[in-house]
PDB file of N, CA and C in Angstrom:
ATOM      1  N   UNK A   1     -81.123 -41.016  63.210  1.00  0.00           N
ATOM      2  CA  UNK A   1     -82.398 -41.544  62.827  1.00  0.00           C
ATOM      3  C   UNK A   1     -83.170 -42.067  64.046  1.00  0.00           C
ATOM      4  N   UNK A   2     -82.560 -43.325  64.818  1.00  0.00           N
ATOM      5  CA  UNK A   2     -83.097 -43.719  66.114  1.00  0.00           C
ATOM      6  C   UNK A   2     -82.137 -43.182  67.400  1.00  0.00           C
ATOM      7  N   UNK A   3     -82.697 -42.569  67.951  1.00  0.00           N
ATOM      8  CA  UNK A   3     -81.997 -42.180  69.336  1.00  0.00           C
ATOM      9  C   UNK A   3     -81.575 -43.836  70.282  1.00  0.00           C
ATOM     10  N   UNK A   4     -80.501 -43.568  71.082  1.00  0.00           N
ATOM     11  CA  UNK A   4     -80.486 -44.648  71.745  1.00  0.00           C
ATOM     12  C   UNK A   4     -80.400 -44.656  73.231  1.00  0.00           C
ATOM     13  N   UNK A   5     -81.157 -45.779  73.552  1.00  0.00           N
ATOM     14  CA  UNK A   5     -80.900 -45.705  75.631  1.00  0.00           C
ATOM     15  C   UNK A   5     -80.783 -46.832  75.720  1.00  0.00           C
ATOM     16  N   UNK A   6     -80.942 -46.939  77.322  1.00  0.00           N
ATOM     17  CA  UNK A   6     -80.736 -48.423  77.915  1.00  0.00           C
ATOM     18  C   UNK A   6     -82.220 -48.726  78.546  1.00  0.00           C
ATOM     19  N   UNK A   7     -82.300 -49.945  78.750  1.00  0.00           N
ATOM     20  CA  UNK A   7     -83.472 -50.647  79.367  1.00  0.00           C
ATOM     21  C   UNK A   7     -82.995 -51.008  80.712  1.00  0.00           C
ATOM     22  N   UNK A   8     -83.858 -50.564  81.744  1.00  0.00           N
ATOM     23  CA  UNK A   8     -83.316 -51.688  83.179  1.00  0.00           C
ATOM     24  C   UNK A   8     -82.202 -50.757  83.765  1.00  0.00           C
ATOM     25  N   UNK A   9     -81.842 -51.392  84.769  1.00  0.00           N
ATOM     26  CA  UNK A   9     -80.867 -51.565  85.492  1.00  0.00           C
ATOM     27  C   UNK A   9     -79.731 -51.194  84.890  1.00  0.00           C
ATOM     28  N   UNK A  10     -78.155 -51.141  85.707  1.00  0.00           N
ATOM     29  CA  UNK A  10     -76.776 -51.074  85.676  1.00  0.00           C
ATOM     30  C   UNK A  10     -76.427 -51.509  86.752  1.00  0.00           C
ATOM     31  N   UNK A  11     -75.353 -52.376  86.634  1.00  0.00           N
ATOM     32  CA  UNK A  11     -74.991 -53.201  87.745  1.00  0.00           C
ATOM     33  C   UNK A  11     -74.196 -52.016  88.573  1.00  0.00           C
ATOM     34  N   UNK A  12     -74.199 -52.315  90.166  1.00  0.00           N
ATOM     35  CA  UNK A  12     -73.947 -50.818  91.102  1.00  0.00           C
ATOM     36  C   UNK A  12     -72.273 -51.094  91.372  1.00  0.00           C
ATOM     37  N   UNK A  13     -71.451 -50.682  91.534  1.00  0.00           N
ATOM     38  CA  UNK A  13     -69.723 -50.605  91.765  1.00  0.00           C
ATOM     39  C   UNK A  13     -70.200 -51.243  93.242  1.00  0.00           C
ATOM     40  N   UNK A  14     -68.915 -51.703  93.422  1.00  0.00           N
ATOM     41  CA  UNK A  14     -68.791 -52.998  94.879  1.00  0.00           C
ATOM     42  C   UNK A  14     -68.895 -51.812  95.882  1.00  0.00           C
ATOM     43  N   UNK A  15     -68.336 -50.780  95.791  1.00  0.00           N
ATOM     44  CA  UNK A  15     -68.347 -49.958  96.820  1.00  0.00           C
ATOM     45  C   UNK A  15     -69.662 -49.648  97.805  1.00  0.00           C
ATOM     46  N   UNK A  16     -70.840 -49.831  96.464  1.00  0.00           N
ATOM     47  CA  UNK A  16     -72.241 -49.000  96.775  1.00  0.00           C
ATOM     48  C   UNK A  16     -72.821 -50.332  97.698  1.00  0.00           C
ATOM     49  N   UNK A  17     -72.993 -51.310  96.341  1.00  0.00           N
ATOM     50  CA  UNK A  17     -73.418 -52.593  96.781  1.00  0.00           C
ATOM     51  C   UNK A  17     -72.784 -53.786  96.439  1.00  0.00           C
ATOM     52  N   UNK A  18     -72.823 -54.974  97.458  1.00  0.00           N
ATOM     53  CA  UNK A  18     -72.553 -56.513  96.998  1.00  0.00           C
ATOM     54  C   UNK A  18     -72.427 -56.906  95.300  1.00  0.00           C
ATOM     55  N   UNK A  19     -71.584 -56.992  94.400  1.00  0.00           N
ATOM     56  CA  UNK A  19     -72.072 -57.474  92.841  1.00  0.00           C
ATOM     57  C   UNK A  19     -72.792 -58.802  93.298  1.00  0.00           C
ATOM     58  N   UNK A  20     -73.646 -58.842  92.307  1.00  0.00           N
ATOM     59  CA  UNK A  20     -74.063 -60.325  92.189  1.00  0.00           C
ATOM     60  C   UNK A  20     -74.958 -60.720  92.811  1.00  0.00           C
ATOM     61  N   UNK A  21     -75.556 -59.834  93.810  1.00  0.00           N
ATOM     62  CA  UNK A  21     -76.446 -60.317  94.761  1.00  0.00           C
ATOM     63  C   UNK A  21     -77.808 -59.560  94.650  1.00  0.00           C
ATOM     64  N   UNK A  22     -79.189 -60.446  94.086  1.00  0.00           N
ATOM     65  CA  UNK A  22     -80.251 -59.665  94.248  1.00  0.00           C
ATOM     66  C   UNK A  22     -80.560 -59.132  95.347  1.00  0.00           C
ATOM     67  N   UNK A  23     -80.889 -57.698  94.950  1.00  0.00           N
ATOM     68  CA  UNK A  23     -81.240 -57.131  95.962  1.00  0.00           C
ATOM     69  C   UNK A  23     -80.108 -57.056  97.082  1.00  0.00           C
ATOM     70  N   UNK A  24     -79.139 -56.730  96.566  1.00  0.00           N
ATOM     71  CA  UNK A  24     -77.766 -56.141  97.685  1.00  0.00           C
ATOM     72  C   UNK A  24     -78.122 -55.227  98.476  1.00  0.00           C
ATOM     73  N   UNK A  25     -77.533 -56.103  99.956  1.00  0.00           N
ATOM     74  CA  UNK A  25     -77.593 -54.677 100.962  1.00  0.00           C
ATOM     75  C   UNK A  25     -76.890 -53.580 100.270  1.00  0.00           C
ATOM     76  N   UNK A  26     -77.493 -51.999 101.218  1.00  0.00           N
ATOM     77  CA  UNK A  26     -76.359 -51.320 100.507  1.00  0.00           C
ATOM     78  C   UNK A  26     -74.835 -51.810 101.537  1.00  0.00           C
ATOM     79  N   UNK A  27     -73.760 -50.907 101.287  1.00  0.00           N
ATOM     80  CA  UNK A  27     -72.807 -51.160 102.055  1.00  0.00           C
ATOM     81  C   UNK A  27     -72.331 -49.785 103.042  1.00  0.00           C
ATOM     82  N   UNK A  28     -73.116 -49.046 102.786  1.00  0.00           N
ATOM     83  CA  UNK A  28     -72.907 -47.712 103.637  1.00  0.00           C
ATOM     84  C   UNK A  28     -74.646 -47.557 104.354  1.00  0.00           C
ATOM     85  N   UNK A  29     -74.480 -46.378 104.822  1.00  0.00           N
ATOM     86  CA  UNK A  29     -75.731 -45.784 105.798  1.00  0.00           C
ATOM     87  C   UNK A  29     -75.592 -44.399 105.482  1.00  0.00           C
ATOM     88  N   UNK A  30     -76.902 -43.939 106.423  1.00  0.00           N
ATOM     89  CA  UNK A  30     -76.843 -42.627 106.603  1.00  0.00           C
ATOM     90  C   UNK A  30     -76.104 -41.516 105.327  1.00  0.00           C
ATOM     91  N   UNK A  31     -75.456 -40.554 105.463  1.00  0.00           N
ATOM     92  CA  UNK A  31     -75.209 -39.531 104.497  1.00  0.00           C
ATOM     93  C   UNK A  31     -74.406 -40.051 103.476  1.00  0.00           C
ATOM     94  N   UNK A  32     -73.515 -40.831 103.997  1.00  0.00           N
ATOM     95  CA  UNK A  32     -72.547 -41.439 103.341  1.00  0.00           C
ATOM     96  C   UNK A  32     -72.898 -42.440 102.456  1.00  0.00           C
ATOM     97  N   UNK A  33     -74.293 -42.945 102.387  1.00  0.00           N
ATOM     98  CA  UNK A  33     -74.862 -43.985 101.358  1.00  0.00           C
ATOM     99  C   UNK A  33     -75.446 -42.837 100.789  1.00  0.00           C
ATOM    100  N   UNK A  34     -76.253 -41.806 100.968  1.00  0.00           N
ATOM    101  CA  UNK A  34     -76.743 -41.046 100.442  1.00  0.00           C
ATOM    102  C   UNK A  34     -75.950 -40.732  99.036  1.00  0.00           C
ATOM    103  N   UNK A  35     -74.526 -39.955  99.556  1.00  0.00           N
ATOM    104  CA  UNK A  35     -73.246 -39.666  98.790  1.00  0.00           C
ATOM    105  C   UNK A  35     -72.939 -40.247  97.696  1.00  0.00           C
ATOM    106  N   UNK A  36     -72.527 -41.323  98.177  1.00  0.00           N
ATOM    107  CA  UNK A  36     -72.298 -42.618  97.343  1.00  0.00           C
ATOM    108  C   UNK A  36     -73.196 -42.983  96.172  1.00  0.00           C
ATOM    109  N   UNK A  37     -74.401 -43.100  96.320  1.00  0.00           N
ATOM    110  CA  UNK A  37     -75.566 -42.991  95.920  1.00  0.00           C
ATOM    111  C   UNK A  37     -75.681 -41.923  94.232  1.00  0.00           C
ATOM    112  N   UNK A  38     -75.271 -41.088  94.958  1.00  0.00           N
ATOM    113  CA  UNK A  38     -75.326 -39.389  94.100  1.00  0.00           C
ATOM    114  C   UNK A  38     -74.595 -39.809  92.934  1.00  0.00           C
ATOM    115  N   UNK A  39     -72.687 -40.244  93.681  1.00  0.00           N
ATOM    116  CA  UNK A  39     -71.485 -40.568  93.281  1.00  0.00           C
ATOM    117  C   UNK A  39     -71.774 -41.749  92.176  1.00  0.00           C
ATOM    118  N   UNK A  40     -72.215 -42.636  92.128  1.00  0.00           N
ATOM    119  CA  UNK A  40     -72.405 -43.763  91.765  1.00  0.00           C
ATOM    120  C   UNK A  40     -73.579 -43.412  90.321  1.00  0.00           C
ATOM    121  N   UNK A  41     -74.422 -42.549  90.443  1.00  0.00           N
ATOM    122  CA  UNK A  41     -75.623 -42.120  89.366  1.00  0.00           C
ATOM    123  C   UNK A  41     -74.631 -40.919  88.785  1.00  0.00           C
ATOM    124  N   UNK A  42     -73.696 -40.100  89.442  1.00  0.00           N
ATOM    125  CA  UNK A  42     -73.130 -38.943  87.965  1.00  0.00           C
ATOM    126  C   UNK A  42     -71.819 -40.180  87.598  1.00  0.00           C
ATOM    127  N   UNK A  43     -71.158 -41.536  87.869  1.00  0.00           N
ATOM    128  CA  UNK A  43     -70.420 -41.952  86.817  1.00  0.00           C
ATOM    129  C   UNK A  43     -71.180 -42.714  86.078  1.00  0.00           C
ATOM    130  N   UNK A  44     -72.568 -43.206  86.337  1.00  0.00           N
ATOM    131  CA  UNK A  44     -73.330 -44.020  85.591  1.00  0.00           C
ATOM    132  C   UNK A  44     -74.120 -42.719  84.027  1.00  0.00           C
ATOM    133  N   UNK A  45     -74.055 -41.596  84.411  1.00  0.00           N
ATOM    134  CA  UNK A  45     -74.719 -40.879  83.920  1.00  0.00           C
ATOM    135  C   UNK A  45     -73.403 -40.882  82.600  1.00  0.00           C
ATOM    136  N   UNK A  46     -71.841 -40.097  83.034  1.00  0.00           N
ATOM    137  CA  UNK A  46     -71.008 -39.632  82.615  1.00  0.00           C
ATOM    138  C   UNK A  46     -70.498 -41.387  81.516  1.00  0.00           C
ATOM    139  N   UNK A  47     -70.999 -42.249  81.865  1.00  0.00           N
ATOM    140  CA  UNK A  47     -69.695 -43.394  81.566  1.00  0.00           C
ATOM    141  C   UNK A  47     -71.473 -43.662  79.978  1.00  0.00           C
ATOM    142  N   UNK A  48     -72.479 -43.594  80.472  1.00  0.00           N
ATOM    143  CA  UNK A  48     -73.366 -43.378  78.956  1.00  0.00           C
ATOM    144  C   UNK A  48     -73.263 -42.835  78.172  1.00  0.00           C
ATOM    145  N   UNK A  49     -72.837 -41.155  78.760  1.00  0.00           N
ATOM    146  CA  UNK A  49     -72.640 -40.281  77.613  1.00  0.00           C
ATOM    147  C   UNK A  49     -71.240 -40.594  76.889  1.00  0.00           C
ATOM    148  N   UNK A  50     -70.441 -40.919  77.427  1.00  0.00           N
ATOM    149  CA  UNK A  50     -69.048 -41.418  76.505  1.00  0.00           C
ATOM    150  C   UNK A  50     -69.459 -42.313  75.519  1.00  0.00           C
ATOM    151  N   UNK A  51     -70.728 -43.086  76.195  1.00  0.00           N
ATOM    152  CA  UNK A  51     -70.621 -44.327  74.618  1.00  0.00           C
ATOM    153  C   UNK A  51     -71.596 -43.669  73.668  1.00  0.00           C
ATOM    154  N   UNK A  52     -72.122 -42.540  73.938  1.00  0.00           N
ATOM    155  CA  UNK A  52     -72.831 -42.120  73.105  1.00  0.00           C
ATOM    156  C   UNK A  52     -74.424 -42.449  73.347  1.00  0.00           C
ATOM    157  N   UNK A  53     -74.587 -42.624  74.208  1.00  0.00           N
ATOM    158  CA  UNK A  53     -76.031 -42.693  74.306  1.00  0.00           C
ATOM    159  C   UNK A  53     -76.815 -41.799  74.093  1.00  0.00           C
ATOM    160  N   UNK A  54     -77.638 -41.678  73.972  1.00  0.00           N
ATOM    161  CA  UNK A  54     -78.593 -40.304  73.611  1.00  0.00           C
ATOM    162  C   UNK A  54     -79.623 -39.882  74.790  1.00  0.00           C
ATOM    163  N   UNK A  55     -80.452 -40.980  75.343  1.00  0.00           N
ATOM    164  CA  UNK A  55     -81.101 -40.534  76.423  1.00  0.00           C
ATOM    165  C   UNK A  55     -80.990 -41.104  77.528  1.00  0.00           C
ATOM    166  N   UNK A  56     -80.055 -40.606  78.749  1.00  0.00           N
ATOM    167  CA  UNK A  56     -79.445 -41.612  79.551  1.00  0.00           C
ATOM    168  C   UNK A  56     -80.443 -41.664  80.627  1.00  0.00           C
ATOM    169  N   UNK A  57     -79.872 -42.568  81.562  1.00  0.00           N
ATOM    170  CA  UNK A  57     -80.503 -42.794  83.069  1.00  0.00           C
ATOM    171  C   UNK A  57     -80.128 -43.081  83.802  1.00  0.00           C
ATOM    172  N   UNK A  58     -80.455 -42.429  85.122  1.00  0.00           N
ATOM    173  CA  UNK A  58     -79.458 -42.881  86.196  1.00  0.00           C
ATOM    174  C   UNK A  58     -79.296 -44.530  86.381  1.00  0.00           C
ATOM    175  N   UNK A  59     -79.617 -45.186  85.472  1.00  0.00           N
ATOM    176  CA  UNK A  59     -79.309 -46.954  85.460  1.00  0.00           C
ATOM    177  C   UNK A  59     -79.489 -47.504  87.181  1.00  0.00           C
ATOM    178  N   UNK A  60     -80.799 -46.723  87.659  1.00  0.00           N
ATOM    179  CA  UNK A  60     -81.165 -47.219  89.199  1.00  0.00           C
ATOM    180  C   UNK A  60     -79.852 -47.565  90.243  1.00  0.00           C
ATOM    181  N   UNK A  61     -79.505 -46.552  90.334  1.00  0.00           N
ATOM    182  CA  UNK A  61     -78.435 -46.600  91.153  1.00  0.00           C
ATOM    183  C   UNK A  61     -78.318 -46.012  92.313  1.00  0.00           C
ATOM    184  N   UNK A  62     -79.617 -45.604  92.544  1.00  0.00           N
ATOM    185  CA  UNK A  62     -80.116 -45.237  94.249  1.00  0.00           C
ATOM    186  C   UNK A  62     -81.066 -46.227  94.515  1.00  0.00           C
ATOM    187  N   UNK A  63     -81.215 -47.439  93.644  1.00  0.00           N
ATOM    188  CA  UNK A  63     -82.521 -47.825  94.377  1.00  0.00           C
ATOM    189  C   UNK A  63     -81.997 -49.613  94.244  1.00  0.00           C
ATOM    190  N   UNK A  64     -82.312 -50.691  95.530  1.00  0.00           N
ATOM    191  CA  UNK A  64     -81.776 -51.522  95.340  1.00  0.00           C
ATOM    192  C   UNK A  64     -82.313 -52.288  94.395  1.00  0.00           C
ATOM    193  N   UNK A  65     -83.659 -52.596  93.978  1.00  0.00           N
ATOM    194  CA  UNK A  65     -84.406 -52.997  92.815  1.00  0.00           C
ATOM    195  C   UNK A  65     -85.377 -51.978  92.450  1.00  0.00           C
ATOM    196  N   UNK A  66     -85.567 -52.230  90.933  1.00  0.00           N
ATOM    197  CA  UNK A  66     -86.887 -51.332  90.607  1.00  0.00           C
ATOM    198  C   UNK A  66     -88.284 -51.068  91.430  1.00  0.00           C
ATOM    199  N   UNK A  67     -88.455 -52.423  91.874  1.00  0.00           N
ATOM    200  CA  UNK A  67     -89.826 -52.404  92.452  1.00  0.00           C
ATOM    201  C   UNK A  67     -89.579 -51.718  93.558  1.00  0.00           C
ATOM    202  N   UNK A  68     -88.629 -52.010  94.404  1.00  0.00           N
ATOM    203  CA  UNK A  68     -88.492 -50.691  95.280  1.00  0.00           C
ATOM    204  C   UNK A  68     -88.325 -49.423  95.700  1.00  0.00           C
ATOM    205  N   UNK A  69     -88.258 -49.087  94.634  1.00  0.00           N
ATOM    206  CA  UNK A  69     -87.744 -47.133  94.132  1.00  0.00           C
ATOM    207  C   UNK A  69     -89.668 -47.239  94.402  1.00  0.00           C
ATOM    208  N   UNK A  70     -90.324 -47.418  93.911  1.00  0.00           N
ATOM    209  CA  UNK A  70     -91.862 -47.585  93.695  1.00  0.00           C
ATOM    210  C   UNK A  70     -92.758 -48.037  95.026  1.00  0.00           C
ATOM    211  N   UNK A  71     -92.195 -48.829  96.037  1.00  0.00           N
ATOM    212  CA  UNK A  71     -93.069 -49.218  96.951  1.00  0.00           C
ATOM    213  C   UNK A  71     -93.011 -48.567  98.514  1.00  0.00           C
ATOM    214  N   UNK A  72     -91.471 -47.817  98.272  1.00  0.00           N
ATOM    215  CA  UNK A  72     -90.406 -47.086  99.250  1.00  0.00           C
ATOM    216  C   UNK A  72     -91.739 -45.805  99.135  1.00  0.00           C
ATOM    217  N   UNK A  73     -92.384 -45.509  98.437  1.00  0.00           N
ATOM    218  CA  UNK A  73     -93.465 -44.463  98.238  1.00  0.00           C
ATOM    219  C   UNK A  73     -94.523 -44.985  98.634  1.00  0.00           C
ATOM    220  N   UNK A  74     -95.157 -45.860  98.973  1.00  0.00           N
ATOM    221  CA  UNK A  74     -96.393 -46.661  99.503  1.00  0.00           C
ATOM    222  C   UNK A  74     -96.585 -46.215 100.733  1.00  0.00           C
ATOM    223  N   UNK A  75     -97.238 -45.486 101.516  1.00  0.00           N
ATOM    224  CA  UNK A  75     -97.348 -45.550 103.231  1.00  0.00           C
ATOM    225  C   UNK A  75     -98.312 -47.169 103.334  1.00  0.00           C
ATOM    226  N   UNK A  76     -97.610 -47.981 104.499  1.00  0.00           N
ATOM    227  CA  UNK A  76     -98.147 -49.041 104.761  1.00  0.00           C
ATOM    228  C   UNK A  76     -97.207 -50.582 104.611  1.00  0.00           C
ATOM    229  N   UNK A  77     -96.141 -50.194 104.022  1.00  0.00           N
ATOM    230  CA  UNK A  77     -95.179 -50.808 103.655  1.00  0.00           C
ATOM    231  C   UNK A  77     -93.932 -50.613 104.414  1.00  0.00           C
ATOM    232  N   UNK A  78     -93.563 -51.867 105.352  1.00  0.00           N
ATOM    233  CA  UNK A  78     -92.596 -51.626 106.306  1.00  0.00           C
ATOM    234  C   UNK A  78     -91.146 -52.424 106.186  1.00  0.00           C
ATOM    235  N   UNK A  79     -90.429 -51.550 105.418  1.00  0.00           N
ATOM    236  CA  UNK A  79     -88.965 -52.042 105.371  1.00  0.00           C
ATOM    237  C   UNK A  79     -87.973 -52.599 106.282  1.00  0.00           C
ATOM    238  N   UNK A  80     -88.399 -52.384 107.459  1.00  0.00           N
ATOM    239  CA  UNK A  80     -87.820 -52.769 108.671  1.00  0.00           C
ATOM    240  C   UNK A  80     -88.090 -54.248 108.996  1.00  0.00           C
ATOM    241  N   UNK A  81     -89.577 -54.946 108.915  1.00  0.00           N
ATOM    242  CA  UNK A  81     -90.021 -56.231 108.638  1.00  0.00           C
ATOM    243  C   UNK A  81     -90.432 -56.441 107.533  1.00  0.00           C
ATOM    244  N   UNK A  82     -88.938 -57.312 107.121  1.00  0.00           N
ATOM    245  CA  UNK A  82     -88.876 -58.137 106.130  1.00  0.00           C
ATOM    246  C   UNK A  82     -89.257 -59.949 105.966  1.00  0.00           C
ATOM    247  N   UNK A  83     -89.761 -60.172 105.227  1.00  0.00           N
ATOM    248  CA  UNK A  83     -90.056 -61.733 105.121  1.00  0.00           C
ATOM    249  C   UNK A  83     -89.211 -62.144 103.861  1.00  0.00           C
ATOM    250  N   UNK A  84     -88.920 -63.498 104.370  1.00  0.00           N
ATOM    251  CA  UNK A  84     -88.293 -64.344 102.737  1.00  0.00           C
ATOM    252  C   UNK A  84     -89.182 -65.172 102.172  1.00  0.00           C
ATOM    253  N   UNK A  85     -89.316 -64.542 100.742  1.00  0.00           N
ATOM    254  CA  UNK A  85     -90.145 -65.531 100.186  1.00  0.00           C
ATOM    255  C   UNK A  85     -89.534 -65.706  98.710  1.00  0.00           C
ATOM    256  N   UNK A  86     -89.880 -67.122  97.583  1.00  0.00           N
ATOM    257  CA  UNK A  86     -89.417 -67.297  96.325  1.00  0.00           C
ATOM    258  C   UNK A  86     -90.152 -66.421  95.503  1.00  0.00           C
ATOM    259  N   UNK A  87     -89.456 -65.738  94.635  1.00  0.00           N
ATOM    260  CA  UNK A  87     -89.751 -65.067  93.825  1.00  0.00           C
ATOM    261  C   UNK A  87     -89.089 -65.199  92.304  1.00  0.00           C
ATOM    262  N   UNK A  88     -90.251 -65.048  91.132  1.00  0.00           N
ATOM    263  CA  UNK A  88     -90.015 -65.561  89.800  1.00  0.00           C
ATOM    264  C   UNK A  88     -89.773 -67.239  89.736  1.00  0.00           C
ATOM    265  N   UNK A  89     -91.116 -67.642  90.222  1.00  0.00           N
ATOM    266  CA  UNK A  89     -91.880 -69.200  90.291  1.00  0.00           C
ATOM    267  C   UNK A  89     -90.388 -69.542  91.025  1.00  0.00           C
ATOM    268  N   UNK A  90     -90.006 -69.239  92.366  1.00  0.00           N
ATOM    269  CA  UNK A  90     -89.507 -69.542  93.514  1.00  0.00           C
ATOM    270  C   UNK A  90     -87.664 -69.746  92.733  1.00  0.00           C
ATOM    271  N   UNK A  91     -87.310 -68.891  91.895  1.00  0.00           N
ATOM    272  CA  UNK A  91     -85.892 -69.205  91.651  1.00  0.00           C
ATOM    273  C   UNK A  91     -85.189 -68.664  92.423  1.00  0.00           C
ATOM    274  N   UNK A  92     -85.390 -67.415  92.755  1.00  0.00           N
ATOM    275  CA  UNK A  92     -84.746 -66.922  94.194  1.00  0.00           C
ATOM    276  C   UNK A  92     -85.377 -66.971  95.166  1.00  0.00           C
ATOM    277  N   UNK A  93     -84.892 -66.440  96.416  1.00  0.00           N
ATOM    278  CA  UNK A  93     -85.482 -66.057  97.921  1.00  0.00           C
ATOM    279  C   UNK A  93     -84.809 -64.727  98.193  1.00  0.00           C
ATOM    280  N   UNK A  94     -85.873 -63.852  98.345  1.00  0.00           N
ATOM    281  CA  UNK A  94     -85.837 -62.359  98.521  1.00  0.00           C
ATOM    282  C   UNK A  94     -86.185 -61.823  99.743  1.00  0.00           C
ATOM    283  N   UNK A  95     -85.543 -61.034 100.557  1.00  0.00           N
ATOM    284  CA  UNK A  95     -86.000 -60.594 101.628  1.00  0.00           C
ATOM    285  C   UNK A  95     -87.222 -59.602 101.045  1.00  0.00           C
ATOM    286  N   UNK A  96     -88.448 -59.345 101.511  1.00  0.00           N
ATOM    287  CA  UNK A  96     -89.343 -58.262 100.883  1.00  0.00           C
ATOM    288  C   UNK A  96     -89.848 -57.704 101.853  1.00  0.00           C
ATOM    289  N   UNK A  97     -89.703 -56.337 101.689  1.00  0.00           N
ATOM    290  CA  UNK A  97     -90.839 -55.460 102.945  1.00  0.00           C
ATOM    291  C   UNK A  97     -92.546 -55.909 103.114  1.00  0.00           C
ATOM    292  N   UNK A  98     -92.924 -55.907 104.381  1.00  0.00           N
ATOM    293  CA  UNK A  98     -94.373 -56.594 104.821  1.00  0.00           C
ATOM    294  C   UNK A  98     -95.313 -55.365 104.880  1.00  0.00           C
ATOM    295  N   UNK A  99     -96.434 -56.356 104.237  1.00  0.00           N
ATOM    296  CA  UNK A  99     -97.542 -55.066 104.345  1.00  0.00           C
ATOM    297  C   UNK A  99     -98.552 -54.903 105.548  1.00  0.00           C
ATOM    298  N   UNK A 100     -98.405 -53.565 106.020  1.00  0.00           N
ATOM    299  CA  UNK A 100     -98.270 -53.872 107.489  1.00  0.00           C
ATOM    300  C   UNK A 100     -99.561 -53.309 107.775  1.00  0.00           C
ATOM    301  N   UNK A 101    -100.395 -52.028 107.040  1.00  0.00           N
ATOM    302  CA  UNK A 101    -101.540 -51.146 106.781  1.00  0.00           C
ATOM    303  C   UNK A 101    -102.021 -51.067 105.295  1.00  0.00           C
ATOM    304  N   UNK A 102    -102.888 -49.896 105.451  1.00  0.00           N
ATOM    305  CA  UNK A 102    -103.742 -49.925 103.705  1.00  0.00           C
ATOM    306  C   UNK A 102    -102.324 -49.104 103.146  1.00  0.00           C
ATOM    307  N   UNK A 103    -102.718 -49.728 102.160  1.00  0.00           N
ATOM    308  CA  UNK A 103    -101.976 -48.747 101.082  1.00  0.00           C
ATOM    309  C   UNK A 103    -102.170 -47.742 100.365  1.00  0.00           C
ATOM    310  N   UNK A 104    -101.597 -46.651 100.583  1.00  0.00           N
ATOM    311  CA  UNK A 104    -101.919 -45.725  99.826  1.00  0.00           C
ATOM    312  C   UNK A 104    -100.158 -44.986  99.483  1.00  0.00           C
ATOM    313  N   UNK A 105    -100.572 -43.817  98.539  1.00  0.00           N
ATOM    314  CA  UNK A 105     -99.382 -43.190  97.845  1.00  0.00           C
ATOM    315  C   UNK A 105     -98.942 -42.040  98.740  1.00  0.00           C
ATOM    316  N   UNK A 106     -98.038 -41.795  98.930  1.00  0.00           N
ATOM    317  CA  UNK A 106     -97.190 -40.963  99.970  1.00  0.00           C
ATOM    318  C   UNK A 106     -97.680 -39.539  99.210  1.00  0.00           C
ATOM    319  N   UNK A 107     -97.060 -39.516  97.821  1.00  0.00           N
ATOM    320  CA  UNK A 107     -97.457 -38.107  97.140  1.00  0.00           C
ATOM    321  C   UNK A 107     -98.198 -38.252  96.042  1.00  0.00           C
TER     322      UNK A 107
END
């Protein structure tokens, strides 16, 4: 009658990233985070369909937060300089990429 999915996120295996930590470094680089990356979205894919989900998702498991899968596409936005600032009326402190030029959309 109702199909079912998930909302959000899936927390990432220790391997990929830090548990527990917004916005976890990853813990690899280069190809090998890439890998991992891949690795980490087909058991997130495979471990939904066992419970029966109906329309799955890679449960953001290449990307360290949502907003960043989204801004990682911005030309003007520089990941390399990061600032800390409170975020969600200052409950955390987030490293965040600085806006460095105009913004516009990559594609």
């Amino acid at each position: 009658m109702l199909e079912t999915t998930i909302a959000g996120s899936l927390p990432k295996p220790g391997w990929l990233a830090k548990p527990g930590v917004l916005w976890a470094p990853w813990t690899l680089t280069g190809e090998a985070l890439a890998e991992a990356k891949r690795d980490a979205t087909v058991l997130t894919v495979a471990e939904q369909e066992r419970c029966g989900i109906d329309i799955v998702s890679d449960g953001e498991q290449s990307r360290q937060h949502f907003v960043h899968g989204f801004v990682a596409e911005v030309e003007g936005v520089d990941f390399e300089r990061k600032q800390r600032i409170g975020i969600r009326n200052n409950r955390y402190d987030a490293d965040c990429p600085t806006v460095v030029g105009p913004l516009k959309r990559r594609r």
